[in-house]
Protein backbone atom coordinates (compact mmCIF):
# COMPACT_ATOMS: atom_id res chain seq x y z
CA UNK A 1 118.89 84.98 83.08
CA UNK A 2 116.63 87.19 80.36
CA UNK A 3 117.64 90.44 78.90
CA UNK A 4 115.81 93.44 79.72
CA UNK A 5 115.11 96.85 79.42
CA UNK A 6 115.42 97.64 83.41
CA UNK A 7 116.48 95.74 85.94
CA UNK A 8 113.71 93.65 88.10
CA UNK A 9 114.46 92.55 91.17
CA UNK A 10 112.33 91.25 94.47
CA UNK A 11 113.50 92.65 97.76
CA UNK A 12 113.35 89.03 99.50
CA UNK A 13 115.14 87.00 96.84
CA UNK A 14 117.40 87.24 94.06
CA UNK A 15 115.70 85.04 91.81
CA UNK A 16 114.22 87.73 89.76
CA UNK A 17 117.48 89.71 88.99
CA UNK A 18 117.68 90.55 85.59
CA UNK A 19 120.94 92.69 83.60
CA UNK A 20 119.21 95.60 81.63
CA UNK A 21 120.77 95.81 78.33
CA UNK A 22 119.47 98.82 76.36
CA UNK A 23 120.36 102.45 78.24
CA UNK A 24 123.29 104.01 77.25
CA UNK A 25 125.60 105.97 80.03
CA UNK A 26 128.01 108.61 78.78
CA UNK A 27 128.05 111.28 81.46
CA UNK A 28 129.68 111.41 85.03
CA UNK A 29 127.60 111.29 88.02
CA UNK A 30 128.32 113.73 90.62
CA UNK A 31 127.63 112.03 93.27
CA UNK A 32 130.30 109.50 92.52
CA UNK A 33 132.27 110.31 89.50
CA UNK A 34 131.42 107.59 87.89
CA UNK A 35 131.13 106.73 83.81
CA UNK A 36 127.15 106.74 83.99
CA UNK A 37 124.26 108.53 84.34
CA UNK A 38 121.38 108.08 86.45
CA UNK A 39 118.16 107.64 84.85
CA UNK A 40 116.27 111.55 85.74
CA UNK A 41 114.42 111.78 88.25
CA UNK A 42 110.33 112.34 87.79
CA UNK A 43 108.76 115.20 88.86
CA UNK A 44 105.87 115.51 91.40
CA UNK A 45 105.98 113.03 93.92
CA UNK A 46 106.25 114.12 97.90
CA UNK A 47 109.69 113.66 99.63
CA UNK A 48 109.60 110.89 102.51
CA UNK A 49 111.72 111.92 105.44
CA UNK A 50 113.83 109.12 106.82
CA UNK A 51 113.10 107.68 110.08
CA UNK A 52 116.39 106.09 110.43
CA UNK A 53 119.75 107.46 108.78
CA UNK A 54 120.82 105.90 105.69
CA UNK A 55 123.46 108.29 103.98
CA UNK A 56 123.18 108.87 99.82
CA UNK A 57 119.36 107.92 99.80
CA UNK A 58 116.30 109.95 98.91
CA UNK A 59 112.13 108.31 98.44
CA UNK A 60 109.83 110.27 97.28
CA UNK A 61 105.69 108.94 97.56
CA UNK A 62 104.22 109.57 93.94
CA UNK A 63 101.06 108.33 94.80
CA UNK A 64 98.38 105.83 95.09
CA UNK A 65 98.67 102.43 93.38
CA UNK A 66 95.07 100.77 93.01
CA UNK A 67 96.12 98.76 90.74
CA UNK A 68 97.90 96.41 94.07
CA UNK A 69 96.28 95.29 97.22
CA UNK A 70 97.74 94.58 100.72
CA UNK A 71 96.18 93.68 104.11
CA UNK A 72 98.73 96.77 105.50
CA UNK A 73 96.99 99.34 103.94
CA UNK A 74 96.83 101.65 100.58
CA UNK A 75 99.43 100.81 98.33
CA UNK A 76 101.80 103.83 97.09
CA UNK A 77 104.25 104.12 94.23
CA UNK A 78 108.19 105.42 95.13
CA UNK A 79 110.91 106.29 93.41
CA UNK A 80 114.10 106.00 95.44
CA UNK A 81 117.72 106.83 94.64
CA UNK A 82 120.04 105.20 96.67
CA UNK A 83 123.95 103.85 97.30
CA UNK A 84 124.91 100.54 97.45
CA UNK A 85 128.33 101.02 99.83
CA UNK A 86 131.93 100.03 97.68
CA UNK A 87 132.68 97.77 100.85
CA UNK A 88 129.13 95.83 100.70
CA UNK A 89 130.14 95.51 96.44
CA UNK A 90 133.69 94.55 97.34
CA UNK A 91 132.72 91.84 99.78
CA UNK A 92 129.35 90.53 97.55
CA UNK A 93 132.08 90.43 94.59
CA UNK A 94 134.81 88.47 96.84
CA UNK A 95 132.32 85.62 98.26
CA UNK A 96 130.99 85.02 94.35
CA UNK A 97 134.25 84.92 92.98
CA UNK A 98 135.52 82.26 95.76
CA UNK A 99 132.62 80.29 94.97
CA UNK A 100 132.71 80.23 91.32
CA UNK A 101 136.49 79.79 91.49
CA UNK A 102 136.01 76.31 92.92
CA UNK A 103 133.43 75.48 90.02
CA UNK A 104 135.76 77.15 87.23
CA UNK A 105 136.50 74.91 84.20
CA UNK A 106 136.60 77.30 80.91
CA UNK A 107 138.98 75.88 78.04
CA UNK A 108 141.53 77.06 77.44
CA UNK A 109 142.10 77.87 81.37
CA UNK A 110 143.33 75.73 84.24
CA UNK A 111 140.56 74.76 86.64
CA UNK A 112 139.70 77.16 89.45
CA UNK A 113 140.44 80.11 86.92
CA UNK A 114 137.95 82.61 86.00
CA UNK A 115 138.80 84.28 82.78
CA UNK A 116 138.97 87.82 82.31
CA UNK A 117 135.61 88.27 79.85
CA UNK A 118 134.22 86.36 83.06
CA UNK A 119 134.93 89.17 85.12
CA UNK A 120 131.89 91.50 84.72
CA UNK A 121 129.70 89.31 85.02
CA UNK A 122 130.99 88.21 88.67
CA UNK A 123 131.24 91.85 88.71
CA UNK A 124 127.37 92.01 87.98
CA UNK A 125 125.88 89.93 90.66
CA UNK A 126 128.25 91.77 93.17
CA UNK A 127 126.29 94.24 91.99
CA UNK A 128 122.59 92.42 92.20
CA UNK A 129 123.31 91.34 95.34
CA UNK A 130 124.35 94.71 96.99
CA UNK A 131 121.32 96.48 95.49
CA UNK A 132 119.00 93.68 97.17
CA UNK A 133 120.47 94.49 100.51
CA UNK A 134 120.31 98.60 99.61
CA UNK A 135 117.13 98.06 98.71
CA UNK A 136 115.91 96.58 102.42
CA UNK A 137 117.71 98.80 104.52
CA UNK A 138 115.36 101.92 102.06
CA UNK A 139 112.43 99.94 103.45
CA UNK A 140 113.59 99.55 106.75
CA UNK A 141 115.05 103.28 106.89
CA UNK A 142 111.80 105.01 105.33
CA UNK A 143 109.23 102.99 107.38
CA UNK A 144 107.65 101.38 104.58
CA UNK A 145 106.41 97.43 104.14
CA UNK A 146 107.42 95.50 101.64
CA UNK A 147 105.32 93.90 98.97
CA UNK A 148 105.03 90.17 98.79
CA UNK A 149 105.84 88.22 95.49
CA UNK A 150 106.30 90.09 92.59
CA UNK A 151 104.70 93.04 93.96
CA UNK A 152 106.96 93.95 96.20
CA UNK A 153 110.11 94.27 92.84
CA UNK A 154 111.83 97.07 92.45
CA UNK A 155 112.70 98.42 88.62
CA UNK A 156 116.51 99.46 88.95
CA UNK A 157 116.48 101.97 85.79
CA UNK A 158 120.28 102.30 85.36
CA UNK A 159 121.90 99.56 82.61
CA UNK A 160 123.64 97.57 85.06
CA UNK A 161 124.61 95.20 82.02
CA UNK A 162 126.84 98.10 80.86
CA UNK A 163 127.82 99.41 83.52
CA UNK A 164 129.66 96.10 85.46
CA UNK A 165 132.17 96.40 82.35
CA UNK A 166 134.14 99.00 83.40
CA UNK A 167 132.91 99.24 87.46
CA UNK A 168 135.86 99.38 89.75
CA UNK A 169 135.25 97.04 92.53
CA UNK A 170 135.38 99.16 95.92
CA UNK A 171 133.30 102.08 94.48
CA UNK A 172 129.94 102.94 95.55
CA UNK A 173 127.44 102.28 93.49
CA UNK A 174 124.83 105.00 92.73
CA UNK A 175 121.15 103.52 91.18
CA UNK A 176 117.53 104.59 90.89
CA UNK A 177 114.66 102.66 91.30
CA UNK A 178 111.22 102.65 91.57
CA UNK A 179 108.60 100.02 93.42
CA UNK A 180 105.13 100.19 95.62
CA UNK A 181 104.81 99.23 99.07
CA UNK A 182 102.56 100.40 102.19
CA UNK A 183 103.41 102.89 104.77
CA UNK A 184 104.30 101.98 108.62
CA UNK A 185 102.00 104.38 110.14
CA UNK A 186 103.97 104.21 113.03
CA UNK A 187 107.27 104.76 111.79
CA UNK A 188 106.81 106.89 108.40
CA UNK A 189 107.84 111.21 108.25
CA UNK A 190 106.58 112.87 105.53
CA UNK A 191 108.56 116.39 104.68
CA UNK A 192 105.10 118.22 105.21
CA UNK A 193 104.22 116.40 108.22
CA UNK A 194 108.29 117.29 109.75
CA UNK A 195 107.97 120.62 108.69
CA UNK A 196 104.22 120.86 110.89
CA UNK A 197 106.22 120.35 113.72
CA UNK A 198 108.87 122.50 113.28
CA UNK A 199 106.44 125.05 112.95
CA UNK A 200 104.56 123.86 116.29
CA UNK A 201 108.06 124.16 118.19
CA UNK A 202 108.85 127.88 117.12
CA UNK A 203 108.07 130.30 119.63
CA UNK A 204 105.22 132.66 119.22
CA UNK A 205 106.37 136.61 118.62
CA UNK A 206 105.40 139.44 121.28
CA UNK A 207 102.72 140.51 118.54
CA UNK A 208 101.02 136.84 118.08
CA UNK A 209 101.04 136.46 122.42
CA UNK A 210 99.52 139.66 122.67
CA UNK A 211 96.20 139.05 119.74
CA UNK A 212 96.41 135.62 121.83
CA UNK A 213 95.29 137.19 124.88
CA UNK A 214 93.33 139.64 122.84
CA UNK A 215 91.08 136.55 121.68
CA UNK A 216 90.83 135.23 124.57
C-alpha cells in the first residue's frame, strides 16, 4: 500500500486502493456532521439525472475525454458525490476485523487481539471497501459503463488516511470522486433532456391552441 495524494481505486477490484495522506479536514459537512470537508465541487459540468434512485448522490458529465477509448462509445469525464451507507461501513468493518482477528499476533498482545493504533486502519478498508460498492451502484444508478483496467478508477479526493482516525463506525460516509466512463444510451437522463419532456407534457394555453389553428 503507497501513499498518495487522492485516493485511486478501480470499480471491479480493490487492488488499487490507496489512503491519501496530504488534505487537511477541519470543517463539518452538512450533509453528515461530520469532522471533514468535502473536496469543492468544480464548476461547469451538466447534471446527470438518475435513472434508478440512489439517495445522497449527484454526477455531473464535464465533458469529453479523448484522451481514453472504448468500443461503447465517447468517453466522458464525471465528478460524482456520493454516500457510502453507515450499515454497508459497519458490516465491511465487522467481516475485516473477524478476519484479521484470527491472523492477530502484535507483541505485546495476546493472539487474536487487534490493538487499538490497529483500529483505523481496519477502520480504513471498511472504508475502501464500501466506496467500491458506492461506487458501482453510481454506475449502475446513472446508466453509465464502466471503464476496464485502470481506466475505469475513480480519484476519491477526500483524505481518507485522516479521516478513518476519528470515523465512528455506523456513520455514513460522505466522498467525492471523479472518473470517465461511457454513457448507456438506453438507460442515461440528462437534466436538459428531463426537462424537454416536461415541457412536451404541459398543456398548451387557450392563446398558443388558437395561433395553432391560426397556422394551420
Amino acid at each position: 500500500m503507497k501513499l498518495s495524494a487522492l485516493l485511486l481505486l478501480p470499480l471491479t477490484t480493490t487492488s488499487a486502493f490507496v489512503l491519501p495522506g496530504s488534505s487537511t479536514f477541519r470543517a463539518t459537512s452538512s450533509a453528515v456532521r461530520a469532522s471533514y470537508e468535502l473536496e469543492p465541487e468544480p464548476e461547469g459540468g451538466e447534471e446527470i439525472e438518475a435513472t434508478s434512485t440512489l439517495p445522497g448522490s449527484r454526477l455531473k458529465n464535464m465533458g469529453e475525454n479523448n484522451d481514453l477509448k472504448s468500443d461503447d462509445g465517447q468517453v466522458y469525464n464525471f465528478w460524482m458525490s456520493a454516500t457510502a451507507p453507515g450499515s454497508s461501513v459497519k458490516e465491511f468493518r465487522t467481516r475485516i476485523l473477524k478476519e484479521a482477528s484470527r491472523k492477530a499476533n502484535f507483541p505485546g498482545f495476546r493472539k487474536g487481539q487487534v490493538p487499538p493504533y490497529a483500529q483505523p486502519q481496519i477502520t480504513g478498508f471498511a472504508l475502501q471497501e464500501a466506496v467500491i460498492q458506492t461506487c458501482e451502484s453510481v454506475i449502475s444508478a446513472y446508466g453509465l459503463k464502466a471503464l476496464s483496467g485502470s481506466d475505469g478508477s475513480v480519484d476519491v479526493k477526500e483524505n481518507v488516511q485522516e479521516i478513518c482516525k476519528t470515523f465512528k463506525t455506523g456513520d455514513d460516509f460522505v466522498f467525492t470522486g471523479t472518473f470517465a466512463a461511457t454513457l448507456d444510451p438506453e438507460k442515461v437522463n440528462t437534466a436538459a433532456e428531463i426537462i424537454a419532456e416536461l415541457e412536451e407534457e404541459v398543456p398548451a394555453t387557450e392563446e398558443e391552441e388558437v395561433a395553432a389553428v391560426a397556422e394551420e
